[in-house]
C-alpha atoms as a PDB file:
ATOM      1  CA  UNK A   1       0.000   0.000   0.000  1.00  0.00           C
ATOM      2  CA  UNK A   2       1.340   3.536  -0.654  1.00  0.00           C
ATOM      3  CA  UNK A   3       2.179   6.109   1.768  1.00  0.00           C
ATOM      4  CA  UNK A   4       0.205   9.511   2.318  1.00  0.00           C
ATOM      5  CA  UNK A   5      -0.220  12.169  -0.122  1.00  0.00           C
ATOM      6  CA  UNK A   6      -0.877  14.373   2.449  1.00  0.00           C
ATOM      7  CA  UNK A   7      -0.391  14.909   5.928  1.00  0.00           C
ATOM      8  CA  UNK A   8      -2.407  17.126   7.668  1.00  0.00           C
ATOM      9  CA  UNK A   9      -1.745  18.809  11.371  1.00  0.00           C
ATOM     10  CA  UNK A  10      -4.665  19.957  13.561  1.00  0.00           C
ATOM     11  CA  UNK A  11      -4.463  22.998  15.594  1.00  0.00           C
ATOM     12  CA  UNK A  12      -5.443  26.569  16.352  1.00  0.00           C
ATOM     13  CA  UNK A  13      -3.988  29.807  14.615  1.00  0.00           C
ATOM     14  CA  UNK A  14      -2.553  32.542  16.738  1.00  0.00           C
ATOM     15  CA  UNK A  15      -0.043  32.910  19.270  1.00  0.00           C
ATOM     16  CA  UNK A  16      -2.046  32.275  22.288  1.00  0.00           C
ATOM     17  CA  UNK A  17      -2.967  28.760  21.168  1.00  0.00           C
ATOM     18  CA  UNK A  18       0.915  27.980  20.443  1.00  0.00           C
ATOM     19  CA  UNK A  19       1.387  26.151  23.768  1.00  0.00           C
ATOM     20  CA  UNK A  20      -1.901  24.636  24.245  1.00  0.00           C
ATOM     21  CA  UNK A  21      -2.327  21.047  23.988  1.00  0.00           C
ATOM     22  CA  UNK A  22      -5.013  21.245  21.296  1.00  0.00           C
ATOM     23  CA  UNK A  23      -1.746  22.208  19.222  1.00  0.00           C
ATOM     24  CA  UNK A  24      -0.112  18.731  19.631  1.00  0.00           C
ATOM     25  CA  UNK A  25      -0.999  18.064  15.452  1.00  0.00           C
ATOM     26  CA  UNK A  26       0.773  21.681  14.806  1.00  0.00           C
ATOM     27  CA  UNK A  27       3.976  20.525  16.827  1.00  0.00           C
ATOM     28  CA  UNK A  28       4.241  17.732  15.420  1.00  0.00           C
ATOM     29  CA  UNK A  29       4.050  18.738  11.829  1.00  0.00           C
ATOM     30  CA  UNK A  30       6.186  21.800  12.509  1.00  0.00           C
ATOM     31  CA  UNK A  31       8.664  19.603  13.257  1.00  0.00           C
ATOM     32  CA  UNK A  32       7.618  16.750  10.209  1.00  0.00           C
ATOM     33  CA  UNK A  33       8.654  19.909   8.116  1.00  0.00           C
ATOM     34  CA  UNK A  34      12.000  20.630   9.262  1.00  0.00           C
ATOM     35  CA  UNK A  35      13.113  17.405   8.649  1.00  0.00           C
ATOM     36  CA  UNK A  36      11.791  16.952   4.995  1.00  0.00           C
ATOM     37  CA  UNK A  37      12.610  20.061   4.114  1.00  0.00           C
ATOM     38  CA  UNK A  38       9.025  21.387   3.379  1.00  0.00           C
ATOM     39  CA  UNK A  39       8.815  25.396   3.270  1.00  0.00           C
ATOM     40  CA  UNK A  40       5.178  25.898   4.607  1.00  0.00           C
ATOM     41  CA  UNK A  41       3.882  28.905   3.120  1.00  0.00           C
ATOM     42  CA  UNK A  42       0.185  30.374   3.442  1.00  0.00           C
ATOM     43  CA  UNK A  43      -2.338  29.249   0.657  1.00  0.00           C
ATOM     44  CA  UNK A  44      -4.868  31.635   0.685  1.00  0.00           C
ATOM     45  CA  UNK A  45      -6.992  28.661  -1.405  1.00  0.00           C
ATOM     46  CA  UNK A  46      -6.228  25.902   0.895  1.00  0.00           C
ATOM     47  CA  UNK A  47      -7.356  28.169   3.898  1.00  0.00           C
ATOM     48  CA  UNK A  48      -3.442  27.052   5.773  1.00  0.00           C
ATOM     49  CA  UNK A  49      -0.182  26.686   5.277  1.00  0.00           C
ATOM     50  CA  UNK A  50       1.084  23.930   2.902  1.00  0.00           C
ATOM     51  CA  UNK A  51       4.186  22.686   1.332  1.00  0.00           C
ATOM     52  CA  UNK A  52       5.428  19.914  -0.251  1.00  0.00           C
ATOM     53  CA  UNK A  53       7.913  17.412  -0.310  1.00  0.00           C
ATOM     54  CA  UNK A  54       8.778  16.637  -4.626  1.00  0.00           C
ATOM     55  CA  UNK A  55      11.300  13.793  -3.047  1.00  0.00           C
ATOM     56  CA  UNK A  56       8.203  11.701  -0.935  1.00  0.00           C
ATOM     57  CA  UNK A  57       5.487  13.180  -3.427  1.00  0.00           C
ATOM     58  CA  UNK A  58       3.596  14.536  -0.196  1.00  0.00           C
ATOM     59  CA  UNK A  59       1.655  17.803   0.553  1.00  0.00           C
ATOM     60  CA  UNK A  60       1.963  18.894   4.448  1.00  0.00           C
ATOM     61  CA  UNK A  61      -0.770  21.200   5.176  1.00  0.00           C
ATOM     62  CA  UNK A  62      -1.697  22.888   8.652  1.00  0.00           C
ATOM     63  CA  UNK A  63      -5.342  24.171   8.290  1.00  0.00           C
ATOM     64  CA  UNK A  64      -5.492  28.262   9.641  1.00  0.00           C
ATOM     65  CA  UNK A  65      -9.132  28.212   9.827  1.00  0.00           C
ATOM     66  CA  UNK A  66     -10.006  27.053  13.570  1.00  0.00           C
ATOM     67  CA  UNK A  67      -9.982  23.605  14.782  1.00  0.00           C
ATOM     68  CA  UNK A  68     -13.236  22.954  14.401  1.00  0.00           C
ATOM     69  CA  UNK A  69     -13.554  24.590  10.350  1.00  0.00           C
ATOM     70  CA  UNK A  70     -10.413  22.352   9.559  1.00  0.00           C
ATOM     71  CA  UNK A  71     -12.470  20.320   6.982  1.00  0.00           C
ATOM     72  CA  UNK A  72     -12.639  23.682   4.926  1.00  0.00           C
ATOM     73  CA  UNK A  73      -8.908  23.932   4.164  1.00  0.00           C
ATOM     74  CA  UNK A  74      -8.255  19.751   3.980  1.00  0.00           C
ATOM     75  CA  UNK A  75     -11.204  19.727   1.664  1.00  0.00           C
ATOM     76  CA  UNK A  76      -9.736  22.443  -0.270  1.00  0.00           C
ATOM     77  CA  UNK A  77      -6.423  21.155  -0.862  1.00  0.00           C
ATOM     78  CA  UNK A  78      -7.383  17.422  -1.562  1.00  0.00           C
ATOM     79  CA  UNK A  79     -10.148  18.187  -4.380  1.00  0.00           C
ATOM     80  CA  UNK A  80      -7.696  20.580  -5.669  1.00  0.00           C
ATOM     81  CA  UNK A  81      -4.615  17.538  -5.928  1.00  0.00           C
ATOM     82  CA  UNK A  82      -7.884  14.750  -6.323  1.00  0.00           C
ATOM     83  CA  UNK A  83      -6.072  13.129  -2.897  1.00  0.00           C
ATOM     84  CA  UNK A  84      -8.337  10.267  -1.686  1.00  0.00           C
ATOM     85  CA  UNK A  85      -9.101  10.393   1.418  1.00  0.00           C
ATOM     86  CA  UNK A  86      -7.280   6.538   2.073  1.00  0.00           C
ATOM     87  CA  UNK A  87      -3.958   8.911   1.108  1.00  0.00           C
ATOM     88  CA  UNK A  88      -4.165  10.876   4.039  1.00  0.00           C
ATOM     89  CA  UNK A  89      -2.684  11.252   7.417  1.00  0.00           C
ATOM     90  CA  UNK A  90      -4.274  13.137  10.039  1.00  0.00           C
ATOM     91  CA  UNK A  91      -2.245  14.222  12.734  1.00  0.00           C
ATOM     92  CA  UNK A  92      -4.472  15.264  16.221  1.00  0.00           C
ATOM     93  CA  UNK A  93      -3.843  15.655  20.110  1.00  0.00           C
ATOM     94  CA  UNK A  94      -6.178  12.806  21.700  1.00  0.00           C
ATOM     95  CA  UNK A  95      -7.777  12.998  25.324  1.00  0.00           C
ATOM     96  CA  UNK A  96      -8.396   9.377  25.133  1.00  0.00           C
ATOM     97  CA  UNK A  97      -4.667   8.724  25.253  1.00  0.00           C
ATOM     98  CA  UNK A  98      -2.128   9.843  28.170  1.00  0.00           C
ATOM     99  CA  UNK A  99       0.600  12.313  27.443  1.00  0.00           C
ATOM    100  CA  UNK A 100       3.386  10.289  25.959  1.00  0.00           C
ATOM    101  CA  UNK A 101       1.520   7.803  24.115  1.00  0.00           C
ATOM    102  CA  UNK A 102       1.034   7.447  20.190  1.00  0.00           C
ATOM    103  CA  UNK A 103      -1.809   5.733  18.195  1.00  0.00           C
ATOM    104  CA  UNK A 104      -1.896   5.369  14.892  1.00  0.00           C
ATOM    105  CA  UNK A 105      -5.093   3.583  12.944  1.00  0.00           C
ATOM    106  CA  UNK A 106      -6.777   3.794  10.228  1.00  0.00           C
ATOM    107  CA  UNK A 107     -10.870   5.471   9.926  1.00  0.00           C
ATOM    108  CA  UNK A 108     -13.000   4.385  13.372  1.00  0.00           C
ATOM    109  CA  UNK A 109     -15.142   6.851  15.951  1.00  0.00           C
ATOM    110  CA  UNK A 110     -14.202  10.380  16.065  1.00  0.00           C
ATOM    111  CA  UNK A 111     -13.785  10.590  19.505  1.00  0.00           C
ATOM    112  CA  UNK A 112     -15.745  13.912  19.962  1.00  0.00           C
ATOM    113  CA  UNK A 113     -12.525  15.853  18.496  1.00  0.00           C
ATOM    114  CA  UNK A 114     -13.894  18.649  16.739  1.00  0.00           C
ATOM    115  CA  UNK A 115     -11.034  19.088  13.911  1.00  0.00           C
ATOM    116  CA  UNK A 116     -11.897  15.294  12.908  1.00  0.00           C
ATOM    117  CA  UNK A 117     -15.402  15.576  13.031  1.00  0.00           C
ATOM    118  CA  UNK A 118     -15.062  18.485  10.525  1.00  0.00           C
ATOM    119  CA  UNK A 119     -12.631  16.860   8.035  1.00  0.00           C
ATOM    120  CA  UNK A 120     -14.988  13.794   7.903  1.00  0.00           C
ATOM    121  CA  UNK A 121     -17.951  16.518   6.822  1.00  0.00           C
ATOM    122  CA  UNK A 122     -16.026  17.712   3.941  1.00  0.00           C
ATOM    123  CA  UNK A 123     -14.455  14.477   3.148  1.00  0.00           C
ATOM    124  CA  UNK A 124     -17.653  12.473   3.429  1.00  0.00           C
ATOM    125  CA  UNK A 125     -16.224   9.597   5.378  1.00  0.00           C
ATOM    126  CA  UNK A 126     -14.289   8.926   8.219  1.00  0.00           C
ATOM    127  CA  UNK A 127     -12.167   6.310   6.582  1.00  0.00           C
ATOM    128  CA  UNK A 128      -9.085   8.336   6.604  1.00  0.00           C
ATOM    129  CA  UNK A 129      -5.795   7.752   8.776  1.00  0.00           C
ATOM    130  CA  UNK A 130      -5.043   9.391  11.857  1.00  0.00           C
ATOM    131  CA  UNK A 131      -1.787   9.678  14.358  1.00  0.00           C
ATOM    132  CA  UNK A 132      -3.092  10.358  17.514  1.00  0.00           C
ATOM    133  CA  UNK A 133      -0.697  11.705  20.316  1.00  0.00           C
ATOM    134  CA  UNK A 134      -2.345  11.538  23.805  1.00  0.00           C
ATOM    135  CA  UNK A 135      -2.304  14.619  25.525  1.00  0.00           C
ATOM    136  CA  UNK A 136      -4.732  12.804  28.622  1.00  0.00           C
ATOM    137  CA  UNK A 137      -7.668  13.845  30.012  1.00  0.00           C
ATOM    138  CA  UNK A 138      -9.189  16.422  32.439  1.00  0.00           C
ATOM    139  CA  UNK A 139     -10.625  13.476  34.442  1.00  0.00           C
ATOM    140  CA  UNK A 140     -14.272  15.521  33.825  1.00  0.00           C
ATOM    141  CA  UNK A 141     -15.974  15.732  30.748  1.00  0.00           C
ATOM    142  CA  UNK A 142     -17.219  19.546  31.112  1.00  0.00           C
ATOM    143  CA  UNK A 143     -13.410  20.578  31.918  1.00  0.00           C
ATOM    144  CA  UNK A 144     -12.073  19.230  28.341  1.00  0.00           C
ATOM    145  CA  UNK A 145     -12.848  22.966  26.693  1.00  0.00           C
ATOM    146  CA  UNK A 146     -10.578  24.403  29.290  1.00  0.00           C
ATOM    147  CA  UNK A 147      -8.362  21.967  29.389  1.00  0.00           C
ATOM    148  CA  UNK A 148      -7.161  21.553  25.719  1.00  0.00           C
ATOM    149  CA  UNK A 149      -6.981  25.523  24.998  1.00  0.00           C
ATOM    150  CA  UNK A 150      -4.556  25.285  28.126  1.00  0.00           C
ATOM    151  CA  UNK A 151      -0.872  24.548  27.823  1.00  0.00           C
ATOM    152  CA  UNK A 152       0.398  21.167  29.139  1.00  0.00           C
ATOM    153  CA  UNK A 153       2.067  21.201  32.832  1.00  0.00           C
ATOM    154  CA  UNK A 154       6.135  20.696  32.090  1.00  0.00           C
ATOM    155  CA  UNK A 155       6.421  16.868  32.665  1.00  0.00           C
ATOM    156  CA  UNK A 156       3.227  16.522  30.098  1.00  0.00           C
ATOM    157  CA  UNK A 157       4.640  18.821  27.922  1.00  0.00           C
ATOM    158  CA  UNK A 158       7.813  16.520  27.819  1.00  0.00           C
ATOM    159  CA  UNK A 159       5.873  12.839  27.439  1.00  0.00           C
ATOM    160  CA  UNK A 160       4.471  14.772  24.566  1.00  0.00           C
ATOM    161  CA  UNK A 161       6.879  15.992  22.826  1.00  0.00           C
ATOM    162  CA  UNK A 162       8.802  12.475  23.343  1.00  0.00           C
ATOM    163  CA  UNK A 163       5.880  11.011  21.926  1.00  0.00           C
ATOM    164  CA  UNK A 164       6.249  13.725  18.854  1.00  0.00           C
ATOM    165  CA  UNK A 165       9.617  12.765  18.496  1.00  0.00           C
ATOM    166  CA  UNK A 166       8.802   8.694  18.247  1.00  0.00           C
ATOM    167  CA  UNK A 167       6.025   9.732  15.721  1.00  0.00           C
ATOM    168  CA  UNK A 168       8.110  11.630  13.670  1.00  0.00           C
ATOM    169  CA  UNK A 169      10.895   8.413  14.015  1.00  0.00           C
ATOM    170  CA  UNK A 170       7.965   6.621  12.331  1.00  0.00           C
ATOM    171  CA  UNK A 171       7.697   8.366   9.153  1.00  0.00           C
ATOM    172  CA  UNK A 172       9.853   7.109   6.663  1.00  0.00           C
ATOM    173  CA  UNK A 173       8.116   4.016   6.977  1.00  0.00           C
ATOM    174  CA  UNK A 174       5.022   5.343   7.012  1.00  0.00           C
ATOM    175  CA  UNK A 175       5.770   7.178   3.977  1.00  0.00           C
ATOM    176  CA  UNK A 176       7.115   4.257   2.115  1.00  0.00           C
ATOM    177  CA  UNK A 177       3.683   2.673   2.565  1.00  0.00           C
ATOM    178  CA  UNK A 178       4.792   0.526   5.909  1.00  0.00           C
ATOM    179  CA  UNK A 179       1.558   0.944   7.449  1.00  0.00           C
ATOM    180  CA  UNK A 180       1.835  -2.227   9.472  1.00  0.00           C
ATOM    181  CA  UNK A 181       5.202  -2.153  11.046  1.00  0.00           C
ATOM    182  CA  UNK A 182       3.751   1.492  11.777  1.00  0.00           C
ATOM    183  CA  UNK A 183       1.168   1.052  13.545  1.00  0.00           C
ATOM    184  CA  UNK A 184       2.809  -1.933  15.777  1.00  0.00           C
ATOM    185  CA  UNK A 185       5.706   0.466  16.487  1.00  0.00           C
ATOM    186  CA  UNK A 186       3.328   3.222  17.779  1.00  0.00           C
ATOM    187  CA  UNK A 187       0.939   1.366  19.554  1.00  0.00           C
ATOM    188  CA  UNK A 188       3.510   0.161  21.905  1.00  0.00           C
ATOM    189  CA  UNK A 189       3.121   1.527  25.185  1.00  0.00           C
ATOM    190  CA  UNK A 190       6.897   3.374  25.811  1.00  0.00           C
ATOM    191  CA  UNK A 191       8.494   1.730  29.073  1.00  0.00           C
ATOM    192  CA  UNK A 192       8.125   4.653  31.584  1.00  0.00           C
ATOM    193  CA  UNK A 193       4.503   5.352  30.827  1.00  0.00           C
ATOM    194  CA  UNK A 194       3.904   1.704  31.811  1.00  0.00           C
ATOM    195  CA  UNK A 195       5.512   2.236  34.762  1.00  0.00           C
ATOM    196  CA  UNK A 196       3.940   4.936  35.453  1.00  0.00           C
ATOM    197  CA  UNK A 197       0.485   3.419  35.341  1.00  0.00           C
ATOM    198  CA  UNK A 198       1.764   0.908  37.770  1.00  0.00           C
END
């Protein structure tokens, strides 16, 4: 199976959502662009910033429009390129998931994540990939507003950005189509979180 045409990072323009752990999809992909050498520039079409990658044939793209309008500028870019939806990688924070954890499957339940539910409007199904990267949860289900448009405390932001760092580790086989060895190597639970749990 081939890899992604386009990866796409979730998150919320402007400086004061930088830090905030609804941003987990824009760190990540930040980073995903430094080390292929993408220049992300603003599309004003695509509603983000985009650039791509000639040498892995893939379009990075991190929507500008609000989390919860990122459909709009995924929408935008794939019917413009004609990417399937099955070519795409979605990367997203996850609540379900503690901080320092990775998940990577393919189409399933939304999970209540606004960006997702969104993309899977415009796309017209849900049967897209995603990279999830747990950011944990509030513990109560009418804190979760509050608590992912807040930035992580410093040990969470550090299981996250480890967790960023095994992601991006995971790419060049995800780009080469690897799918499988992928998704066994991120669904691993890391050694400290385990013990952590403990």
């Amino acid at each position: 199976m081939a890899g992604p045409r386009l990866i796409v990072g979730l998150g919320n323009p402007g400086a004061e959502y930088t830090e905030t752990r609804h941003n987990a999809g824009f760190w990540f992909s930040v980073r995903l662009a430094e080390r292929l050498g993408i220049h992300l520039t603003r599309e004003s079409r695509f509603h983000g910033l985009a650039g791509y990658a000639r040498s892995e044939d893939v379009w990075l793209l991190l929507p500008q429009t609000f989390m919860n309008r990122s459909g709009q500028s995924v929408g935008a870019l794939a019917r413009f390129y004609r990417i399937a939806p099955q070519d795409m990688l979605v990367v997203h924070d996850e609540l379900d998931i503690p901080p320092g954890q990775l998940r990577l499957k393919f189409g399933g339940g939304l999970g209540g994540h606004n960006g997702l539910k969104d993309i899977t409007a415009h796309m017209a199904t849900q049967d897209y990939w995603r990279l999830r990267i747990g950011i944990g949860h509030p513990g109560d289900r009418n804190e979760v507003v509050n608590y992912v448009l807040k930035p992580p405390r410093q040990e969470e932001r550090q299981a996250i950005d480890a967790a960023v760092e095994r992601g991006l580790e995971l790419m060049p086989g995800i780009l080469a189509g690897d799918w499988n060895a992928a998704m066994q190597r991120a669904n691993v639970r890391p050694p400290k979180a385990k013990e952590a749990m403990k």
